[in-house]
C-alpha atoms as a PDB file:
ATOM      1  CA  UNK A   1     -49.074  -8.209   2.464  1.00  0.00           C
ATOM      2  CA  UNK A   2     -45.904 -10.086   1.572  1.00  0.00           C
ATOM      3  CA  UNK A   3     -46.400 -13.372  -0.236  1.00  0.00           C
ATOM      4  CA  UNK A   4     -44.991 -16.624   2.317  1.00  0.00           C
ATOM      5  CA  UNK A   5     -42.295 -18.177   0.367  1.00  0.00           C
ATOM      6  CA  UNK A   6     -41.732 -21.616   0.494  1.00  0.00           C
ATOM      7  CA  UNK A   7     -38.408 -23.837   1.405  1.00  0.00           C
ATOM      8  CA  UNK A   8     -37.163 -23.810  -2.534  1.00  0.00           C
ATOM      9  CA  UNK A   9     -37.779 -20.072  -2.886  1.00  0.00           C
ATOM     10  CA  UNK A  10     -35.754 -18.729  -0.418  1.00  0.00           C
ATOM     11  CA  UNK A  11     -33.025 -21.477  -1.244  1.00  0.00           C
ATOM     12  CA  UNK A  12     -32.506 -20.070  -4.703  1.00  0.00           C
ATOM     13  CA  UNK A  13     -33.300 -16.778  -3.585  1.00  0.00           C
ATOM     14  CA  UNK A  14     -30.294 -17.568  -0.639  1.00  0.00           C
ATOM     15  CA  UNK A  15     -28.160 -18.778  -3.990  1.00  0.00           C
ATOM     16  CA  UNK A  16     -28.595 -15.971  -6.083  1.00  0.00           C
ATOM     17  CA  UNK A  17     -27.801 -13.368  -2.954  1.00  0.00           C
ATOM     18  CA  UNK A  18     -24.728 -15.186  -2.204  1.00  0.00           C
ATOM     19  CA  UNK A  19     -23.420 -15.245  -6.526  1.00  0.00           C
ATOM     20  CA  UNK A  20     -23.906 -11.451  -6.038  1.00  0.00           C
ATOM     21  CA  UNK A  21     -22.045 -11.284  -2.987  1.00  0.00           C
ATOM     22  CA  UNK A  22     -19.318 -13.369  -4.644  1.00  0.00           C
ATOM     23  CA  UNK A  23     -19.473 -11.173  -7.712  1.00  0.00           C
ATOM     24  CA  UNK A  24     -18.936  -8.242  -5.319  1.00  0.00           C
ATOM     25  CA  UNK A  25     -16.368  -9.634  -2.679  1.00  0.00           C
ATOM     26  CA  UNK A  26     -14.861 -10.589  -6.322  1.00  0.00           C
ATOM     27  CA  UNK A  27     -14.548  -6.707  -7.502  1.00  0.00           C
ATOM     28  CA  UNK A  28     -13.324  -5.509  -4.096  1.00  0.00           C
ATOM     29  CA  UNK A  29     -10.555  -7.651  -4.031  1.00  0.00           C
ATOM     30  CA  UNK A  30      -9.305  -6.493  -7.621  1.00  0.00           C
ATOM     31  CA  UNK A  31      -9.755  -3.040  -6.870  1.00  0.00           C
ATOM     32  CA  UNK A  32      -7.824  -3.672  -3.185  1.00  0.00           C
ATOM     33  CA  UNK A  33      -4.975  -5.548  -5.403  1.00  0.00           C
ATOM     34  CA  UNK A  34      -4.722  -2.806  -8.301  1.00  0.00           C
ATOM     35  CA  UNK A  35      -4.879  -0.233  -5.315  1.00  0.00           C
ATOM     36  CA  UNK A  36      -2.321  -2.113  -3.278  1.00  0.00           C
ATOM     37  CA  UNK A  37       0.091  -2.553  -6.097  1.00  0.00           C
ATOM     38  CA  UNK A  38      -0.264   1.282  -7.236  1.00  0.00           C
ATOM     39  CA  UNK A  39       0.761   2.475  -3.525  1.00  0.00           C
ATOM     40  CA  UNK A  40       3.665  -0.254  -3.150  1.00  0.00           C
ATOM     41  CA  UNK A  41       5.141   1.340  -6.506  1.00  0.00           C
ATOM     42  CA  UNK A  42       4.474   4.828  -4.814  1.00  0.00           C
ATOM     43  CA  UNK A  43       6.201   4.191  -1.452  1.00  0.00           C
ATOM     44  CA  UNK A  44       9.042   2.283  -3.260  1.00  0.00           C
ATOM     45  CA  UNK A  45       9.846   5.798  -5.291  1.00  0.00           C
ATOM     46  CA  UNK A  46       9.774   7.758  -1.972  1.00  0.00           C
ATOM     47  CA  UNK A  47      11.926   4.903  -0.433  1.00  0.00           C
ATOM     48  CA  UNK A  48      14.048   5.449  -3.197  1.00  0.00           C
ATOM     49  CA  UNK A  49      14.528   9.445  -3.396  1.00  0.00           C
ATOM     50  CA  UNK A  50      14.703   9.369   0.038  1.00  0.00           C
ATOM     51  CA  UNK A  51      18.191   7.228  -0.141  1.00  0.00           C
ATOM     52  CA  UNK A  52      19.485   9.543  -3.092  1.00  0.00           C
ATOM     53  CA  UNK A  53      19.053  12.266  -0.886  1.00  0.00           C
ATOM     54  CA  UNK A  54      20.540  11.038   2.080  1.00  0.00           C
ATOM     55  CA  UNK A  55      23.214  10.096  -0.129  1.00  0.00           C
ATOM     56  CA  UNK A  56      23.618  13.739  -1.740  1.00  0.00           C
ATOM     57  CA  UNK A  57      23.817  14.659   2.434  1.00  0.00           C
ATOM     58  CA  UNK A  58      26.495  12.226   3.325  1.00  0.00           C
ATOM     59  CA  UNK A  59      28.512  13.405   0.529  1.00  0.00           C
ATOM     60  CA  UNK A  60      27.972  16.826   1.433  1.00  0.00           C
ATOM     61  CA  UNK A  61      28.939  16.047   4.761  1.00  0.00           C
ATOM     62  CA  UNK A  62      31.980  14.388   4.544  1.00  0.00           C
ATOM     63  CA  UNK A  63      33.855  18.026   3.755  1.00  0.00           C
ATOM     64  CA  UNK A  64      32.187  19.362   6.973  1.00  0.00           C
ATOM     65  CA  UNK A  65      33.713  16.002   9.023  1.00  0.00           C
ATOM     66  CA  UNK A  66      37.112  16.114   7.803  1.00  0.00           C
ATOM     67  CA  UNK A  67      37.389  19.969   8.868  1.00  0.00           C
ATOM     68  CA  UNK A  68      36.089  18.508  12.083  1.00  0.00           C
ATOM     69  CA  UNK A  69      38.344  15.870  12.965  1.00  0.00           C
ATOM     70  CA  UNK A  70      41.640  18.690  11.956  1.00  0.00           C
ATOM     71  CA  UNK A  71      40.222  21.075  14.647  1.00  0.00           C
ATOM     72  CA  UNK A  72      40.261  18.022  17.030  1.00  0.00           C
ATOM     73  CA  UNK A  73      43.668  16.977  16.260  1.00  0.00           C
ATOM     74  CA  UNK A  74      44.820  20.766  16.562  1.00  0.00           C
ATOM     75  CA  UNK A  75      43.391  21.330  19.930  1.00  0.00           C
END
């Protein structure tokens, strides 16, 4: 049978649930920061190779366009 427990024992046993919770919500949040900042840096390199590589297209293009716009003007 479980002991009753009186208004001062389940106060401090209410306090010490709620430090661990704290210590816990605590932990998360360093984890969801360290996470966070680990996929910003990740997405910012694929943000950035992306660009070089549209880049690298454009320039390869721009032969491709020219030879374009002279068939235009000959027709």
């Amino acid at each position: 049978m479980k002991k009753k427990e009186n208004l001062w024992d389940l106060l401090k046993r209410l306090d010490e649930e709620a430090g661990q919770l704290n210590v816990h919500l605590s932990e998360a949040n360093r984890y969801f920061d360290d996470t966070s900042k680990a996929t910003k840096k990740l997405v910012e390199k694929h943000e950035k190779d992306m660009h070089k590589i549209i880049g690298k297209i454009r320039k390869a293009l721009k032969p491709l366009a020219r030879q374009t716009k002279k068939k235009d003007k000959e027709n």
